[in-house]
Protein backbone atom coordinates (compact mmCIF):
# COMPACT_ATOMS: atom_id res chain seq x y z
CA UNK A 1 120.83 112.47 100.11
CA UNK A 2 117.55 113.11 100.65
CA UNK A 3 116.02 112.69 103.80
CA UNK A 4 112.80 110.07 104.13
CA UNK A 5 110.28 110.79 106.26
CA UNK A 6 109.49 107.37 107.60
CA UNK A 7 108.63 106.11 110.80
CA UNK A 8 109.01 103.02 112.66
CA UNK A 9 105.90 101.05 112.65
CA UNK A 10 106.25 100.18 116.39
CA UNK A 11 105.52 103.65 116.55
CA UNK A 12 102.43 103.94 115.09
CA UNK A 13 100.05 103.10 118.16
CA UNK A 14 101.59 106.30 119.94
CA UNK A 15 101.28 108.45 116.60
CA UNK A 16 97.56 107.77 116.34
CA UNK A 17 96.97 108.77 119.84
CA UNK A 18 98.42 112.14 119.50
CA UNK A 19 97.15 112.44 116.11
CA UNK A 20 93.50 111.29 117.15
CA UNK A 21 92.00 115.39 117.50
CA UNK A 22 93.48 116.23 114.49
CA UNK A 23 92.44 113.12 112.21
CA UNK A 24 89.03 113.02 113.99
CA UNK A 25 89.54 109.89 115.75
CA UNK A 26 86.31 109.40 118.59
CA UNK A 27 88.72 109.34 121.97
CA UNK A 28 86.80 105.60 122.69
CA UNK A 29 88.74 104.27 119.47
CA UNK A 30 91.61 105.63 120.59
CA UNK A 31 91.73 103.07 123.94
CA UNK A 32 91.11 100.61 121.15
CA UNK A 33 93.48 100.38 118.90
CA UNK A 34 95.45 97.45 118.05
CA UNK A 35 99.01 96.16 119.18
CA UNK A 36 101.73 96.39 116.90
CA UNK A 37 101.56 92.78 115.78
CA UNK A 38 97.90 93.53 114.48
CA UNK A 39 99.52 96.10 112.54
CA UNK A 40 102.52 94.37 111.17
CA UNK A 41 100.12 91.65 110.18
CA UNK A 42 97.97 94.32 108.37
CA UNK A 43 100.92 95.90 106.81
CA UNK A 44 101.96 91.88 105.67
CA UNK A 45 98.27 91.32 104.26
CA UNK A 46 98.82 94.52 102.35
CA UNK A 47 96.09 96.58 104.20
CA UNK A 48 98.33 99.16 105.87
CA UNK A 49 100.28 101.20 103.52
CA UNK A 50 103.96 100.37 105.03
CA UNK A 51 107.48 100.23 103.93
CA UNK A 52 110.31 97.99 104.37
CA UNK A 53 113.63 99.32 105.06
CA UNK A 54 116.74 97.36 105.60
CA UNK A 55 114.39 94.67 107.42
CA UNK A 56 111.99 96.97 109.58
CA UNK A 57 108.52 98.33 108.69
CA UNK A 58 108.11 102.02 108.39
CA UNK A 59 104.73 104.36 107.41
CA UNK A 60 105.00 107.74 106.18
CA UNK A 61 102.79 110.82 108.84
CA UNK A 62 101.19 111.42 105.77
CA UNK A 63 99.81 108.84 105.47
CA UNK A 64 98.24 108.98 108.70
CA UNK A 65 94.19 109.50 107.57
CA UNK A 66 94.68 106.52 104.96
CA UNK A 67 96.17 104.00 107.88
CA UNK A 68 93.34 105.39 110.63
CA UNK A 69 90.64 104.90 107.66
CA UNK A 70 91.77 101.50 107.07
CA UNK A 71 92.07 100.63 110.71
CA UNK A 72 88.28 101.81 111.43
CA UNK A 73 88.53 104.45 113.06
CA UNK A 74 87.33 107.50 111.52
CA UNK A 75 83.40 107.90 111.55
CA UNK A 76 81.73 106.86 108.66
CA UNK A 77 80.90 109.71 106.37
CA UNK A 78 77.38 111.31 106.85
CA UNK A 79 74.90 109.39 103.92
CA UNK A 80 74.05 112.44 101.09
CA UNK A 81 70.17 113.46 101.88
CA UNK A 82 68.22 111.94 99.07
CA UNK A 83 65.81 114.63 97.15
CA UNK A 84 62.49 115.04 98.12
CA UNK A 85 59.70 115.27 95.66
CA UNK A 86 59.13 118.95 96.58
CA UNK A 87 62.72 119.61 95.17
CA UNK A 88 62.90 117.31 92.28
CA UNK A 89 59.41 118.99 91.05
CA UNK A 90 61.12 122.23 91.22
């Protein structure tokens, strides 16, 4: 049988913490993120990706970016520099 790579959702708090160098995460969101019961109400509104397994909650490490993206707390991405007229006469 194939092994799933779930995790506990009451988990998740400490995964983003040790994740948040590697995702990008500024260190002031990480003192700022949410209990569990903010997630499992995300994850029950259907804005966490999440599983349920035999009664408990679980989210997949890959899925890591999407969950801190939908929490906030990666920076928005830089806006694309609009051409100037030099470069659109060009």
């Amino acid at each position: 049988m194939q092994k799933l790579n779930l995790q506990p959702l009451a988990l998740l708090r400490v995964e983003l913490q040790q994740a948040a160098p590697r995702l990008g995460i500024a260190p002031a969101a990480v003192g700022q993120l949410p209990s569990h019961r903010v997630f499992l109400t995300m994850v029950l509104d259907g804005t966490l990706p999440a599983e349920r397994v035999a009664g408990r909650w679980y989210y997949r490490r890959a899925r890591l970016p999407e969950i801190a993206e939908a929490l906030g707390l990666l920076p928005a991405p830089a806006p694309a520099a609009e051409p100037t007229a030099s470069s659109a006469a060009a």
